[in-house]
N, C-alpha and C. Protein backbone atom coordinates (compact mmCIF):
# COMPACT_ATOMS: atom_id res chain seq x y z
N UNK A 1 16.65 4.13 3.93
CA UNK A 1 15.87 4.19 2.71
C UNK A 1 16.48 5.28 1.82
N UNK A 2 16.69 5.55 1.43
CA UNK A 2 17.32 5.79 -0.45
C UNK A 2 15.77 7.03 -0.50
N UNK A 3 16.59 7.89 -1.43
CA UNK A 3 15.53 8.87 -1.61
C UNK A 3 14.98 8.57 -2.79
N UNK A 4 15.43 8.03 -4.12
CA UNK A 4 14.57 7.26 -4.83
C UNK A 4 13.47 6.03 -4.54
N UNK A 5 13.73 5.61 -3.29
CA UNK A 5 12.65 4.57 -2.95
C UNK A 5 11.61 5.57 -2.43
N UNK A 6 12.05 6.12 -1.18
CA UNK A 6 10.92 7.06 -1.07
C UNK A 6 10.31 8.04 -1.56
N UNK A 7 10.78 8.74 -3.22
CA UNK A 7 9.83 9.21 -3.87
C UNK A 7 8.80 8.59 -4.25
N UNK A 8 9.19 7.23 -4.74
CA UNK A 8 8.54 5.81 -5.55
C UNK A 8 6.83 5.95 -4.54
N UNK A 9 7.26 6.01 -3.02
CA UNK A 9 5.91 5.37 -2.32
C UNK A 9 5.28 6.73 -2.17
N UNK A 10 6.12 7.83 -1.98
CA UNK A 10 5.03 9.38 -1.62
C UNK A 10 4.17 9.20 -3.45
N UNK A 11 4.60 8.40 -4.46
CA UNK A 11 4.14 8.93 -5.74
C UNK A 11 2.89 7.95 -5.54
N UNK A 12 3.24 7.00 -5.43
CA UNK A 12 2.48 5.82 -5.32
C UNK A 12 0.92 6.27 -4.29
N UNK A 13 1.19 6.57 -3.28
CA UNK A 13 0.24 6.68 -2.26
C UNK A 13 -0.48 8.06 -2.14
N UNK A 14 0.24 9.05 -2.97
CA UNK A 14 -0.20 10.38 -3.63
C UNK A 14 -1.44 10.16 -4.34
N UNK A 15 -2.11 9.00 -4.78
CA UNK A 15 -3.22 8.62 -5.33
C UNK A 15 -4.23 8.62 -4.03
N UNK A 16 -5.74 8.98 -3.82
CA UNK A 16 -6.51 9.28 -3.01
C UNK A 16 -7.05 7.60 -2.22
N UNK A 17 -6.95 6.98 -3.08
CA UNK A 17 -7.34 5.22 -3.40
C UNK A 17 -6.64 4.47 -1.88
N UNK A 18 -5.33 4.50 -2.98
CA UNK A 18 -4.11 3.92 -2.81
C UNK A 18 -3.59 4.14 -1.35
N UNK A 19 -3.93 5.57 -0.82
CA UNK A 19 -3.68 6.19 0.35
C UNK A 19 -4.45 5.46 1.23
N UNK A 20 -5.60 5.17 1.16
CA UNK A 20 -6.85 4.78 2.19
C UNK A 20 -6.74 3.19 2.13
N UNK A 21 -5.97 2.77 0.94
CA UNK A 21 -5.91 1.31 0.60
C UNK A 21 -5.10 0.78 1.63
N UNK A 22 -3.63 1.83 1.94
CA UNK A 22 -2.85 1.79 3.25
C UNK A 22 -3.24 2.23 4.14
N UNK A 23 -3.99 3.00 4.46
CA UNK A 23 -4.84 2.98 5.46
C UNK A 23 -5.58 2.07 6.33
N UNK A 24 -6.09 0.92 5.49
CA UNK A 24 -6.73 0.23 5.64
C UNK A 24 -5.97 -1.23 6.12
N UNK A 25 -5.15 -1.25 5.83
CA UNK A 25 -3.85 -1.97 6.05
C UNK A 25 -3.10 -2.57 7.01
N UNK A 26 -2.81 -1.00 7.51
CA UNK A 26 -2.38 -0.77 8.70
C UNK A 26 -3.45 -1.71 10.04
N UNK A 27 -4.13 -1.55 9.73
CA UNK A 27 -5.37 -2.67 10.38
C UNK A 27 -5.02 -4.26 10.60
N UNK A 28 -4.13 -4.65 9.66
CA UNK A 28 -4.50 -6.10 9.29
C UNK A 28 -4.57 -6.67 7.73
N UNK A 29 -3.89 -7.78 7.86
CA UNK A 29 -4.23 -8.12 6.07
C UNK A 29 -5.73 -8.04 5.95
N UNK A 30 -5.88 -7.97 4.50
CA UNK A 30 -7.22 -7.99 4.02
C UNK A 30 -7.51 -8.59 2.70
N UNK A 31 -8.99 -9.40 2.38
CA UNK A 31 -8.71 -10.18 1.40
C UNK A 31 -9.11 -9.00 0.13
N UNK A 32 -8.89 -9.05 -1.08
CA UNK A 32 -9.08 -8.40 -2.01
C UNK A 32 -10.74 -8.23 -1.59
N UNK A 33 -11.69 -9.05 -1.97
CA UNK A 33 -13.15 -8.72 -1.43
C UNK A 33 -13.55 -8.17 -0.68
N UNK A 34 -12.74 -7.69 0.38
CA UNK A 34 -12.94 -7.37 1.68
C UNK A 34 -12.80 -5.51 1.15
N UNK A 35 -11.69 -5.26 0.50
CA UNK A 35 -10.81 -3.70 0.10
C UNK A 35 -12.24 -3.35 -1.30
N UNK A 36 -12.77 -4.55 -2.06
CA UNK A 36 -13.77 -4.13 -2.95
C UNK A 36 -14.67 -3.49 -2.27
N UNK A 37 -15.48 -4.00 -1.06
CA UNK A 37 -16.24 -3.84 -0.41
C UNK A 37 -16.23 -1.90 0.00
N UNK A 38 -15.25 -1.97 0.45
CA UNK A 38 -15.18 -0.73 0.97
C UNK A 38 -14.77 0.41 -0.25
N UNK A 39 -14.55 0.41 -0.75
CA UNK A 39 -13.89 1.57 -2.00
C UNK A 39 -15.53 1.39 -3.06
N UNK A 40 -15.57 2.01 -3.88
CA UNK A 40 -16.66 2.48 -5.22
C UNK A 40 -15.74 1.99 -6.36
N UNK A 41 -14.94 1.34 -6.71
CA UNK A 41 -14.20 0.77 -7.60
C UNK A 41 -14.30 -0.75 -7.98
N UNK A 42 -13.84 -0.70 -9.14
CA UNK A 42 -13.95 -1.99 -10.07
C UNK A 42 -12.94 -3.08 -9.43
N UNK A 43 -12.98 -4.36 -10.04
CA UNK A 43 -11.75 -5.29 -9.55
C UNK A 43 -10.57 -5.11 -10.27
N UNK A 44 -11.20 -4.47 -11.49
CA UNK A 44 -9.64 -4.55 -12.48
C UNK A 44 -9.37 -2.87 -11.97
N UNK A 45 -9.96 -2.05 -11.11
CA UNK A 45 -8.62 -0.74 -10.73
C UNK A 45 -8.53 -1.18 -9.40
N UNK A 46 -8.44 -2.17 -8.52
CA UNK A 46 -8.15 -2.37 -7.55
C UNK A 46 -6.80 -3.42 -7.64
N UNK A 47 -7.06 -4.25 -9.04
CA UNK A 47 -6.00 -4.95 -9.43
C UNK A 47 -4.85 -3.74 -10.03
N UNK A 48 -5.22 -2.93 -10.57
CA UNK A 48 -4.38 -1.49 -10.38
C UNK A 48 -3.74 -1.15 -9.55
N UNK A 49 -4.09 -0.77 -8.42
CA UNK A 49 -3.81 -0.13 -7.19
C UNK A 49 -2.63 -0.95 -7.22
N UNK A 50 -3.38 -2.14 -6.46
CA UNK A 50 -2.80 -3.25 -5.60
C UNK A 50 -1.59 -3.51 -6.32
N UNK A 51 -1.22 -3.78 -7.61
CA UNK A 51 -0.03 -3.74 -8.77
C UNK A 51 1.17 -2.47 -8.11
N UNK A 52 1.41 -1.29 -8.14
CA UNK A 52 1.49 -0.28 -7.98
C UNK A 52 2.25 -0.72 -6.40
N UNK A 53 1.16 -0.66 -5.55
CA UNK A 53 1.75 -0.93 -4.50
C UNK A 53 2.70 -1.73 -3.58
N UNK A 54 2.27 -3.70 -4.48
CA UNK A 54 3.37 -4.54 -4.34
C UNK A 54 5.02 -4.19 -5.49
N UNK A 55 4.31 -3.10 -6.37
CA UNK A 55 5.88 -3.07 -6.83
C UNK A 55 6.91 -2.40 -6.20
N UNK A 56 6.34 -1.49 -5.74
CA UNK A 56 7.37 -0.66 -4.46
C UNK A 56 7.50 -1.26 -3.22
N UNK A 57 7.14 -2.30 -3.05
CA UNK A 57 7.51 -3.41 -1.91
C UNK A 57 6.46 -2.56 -0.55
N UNK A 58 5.82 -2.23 -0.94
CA UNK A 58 4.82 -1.56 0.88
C UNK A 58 3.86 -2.48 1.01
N UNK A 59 3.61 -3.05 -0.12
CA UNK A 59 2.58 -4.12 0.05
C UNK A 59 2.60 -5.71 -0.34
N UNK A 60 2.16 -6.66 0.59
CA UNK A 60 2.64 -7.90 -0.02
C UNK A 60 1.14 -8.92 -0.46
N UNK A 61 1.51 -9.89 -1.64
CA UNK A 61 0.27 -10.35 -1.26
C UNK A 61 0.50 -11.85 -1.63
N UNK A 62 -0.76 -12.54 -1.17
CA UNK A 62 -1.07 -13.75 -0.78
C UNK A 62 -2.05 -14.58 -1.24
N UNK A 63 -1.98 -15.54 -1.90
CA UNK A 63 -3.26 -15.89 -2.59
C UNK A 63 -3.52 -16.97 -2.08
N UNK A 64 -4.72 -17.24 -2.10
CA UNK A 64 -5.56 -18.34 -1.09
C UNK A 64 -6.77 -18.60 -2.02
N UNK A 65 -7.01 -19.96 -2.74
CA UNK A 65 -8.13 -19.75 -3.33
C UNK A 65 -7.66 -19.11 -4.30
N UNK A 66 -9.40 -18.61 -4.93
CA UNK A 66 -9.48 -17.29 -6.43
C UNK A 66 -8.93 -16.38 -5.51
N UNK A 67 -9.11 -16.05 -4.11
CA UNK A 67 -8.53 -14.30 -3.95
C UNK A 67 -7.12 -13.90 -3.67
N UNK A 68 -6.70 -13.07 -3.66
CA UNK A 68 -5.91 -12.32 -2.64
C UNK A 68 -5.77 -11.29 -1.89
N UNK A 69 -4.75 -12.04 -1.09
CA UNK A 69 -4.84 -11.25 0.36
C UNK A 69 -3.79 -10.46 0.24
N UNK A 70 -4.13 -9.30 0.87
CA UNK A 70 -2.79 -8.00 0.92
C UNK A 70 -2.74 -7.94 2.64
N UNK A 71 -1.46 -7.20 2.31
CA UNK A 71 -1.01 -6.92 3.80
C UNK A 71 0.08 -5.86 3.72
N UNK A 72 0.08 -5.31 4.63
CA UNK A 72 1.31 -4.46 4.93
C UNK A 72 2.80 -4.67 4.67
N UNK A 73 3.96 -4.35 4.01
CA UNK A 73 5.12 -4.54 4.33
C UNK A 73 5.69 -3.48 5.84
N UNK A 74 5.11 -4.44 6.87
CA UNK A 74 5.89 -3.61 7.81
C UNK A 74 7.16 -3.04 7.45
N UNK A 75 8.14 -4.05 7.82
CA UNK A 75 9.56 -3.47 7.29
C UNK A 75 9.47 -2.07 6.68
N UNK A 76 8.91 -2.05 4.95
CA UNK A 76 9.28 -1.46 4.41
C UNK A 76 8.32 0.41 5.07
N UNK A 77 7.17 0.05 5.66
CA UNK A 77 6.50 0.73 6.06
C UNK A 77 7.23 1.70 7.11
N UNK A 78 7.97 1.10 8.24
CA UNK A 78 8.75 1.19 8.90
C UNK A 78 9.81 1.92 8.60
N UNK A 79 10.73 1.56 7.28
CA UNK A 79 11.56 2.54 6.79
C UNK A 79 11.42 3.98 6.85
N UNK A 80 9.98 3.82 5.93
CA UNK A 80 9.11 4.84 5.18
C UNK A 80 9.34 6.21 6.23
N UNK A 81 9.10 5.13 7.54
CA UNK A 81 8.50 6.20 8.56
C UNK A 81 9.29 6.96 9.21
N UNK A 82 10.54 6.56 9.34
CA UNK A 82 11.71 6.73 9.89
C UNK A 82 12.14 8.11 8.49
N UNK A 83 12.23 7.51 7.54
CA UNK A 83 12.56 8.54 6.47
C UNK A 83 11.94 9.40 6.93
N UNK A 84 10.78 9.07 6.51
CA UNK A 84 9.81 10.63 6.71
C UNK A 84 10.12 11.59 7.97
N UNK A 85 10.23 10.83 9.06
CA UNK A 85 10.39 11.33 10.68
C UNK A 85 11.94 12.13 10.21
N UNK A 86 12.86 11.96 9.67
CA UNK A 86 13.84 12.76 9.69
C UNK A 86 13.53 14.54 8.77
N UNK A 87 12.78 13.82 8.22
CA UNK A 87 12.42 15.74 7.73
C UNK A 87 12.07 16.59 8.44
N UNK A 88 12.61 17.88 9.28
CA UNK A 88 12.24 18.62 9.82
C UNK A 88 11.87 19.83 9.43
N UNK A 89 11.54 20.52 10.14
CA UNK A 89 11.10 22.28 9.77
C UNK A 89 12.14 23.35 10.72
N UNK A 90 13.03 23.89 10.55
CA UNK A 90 13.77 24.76 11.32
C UNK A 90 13.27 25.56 11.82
């Protein structure tokens, strides 16, 4: 992973939302109704979020019906983690 990609998702997920949105994630896809449910937010800042997040590729989504479904980009999640895991503290 490229250190411009991984500023992109620490900026991205630096939001309090957005963080718990992956949080939530990590669980299992979930349908948009399902992520309303749980957060105090509107559909159009969840259509926010969710924007934000499939543009940096961590999140993918799926439409079925009126909704959609999000899910994890393992892969890219995976990168993420590995990046991150190489930062140490001397």
């Amino acid at each position: 992973m490229k250190d411009e990609e991984a500023a992109l998702i620490c900026k991205a997920i630096g939001d309090l939302n957005r963080l718990q949105i992956v949080q939530l994630l990590t669980q299992g896809e979930r349908c948009a109704c399902d992520i309303l449910e749980r957060f105090s937010i509107t559909q159009p800042t969840l259509s926010h979020h969710m924007k934000i997040l499939c543009a940096i590729n961590l999140v993918q989504a799926r439409k079925e019906g009126k909704w959609c479904h999000y899910s994890l980009n393992c892969e890219k999640f995976k990168e993420f983690k590995e990046y991150i895991g190489k930062l140490v503290c001397c």
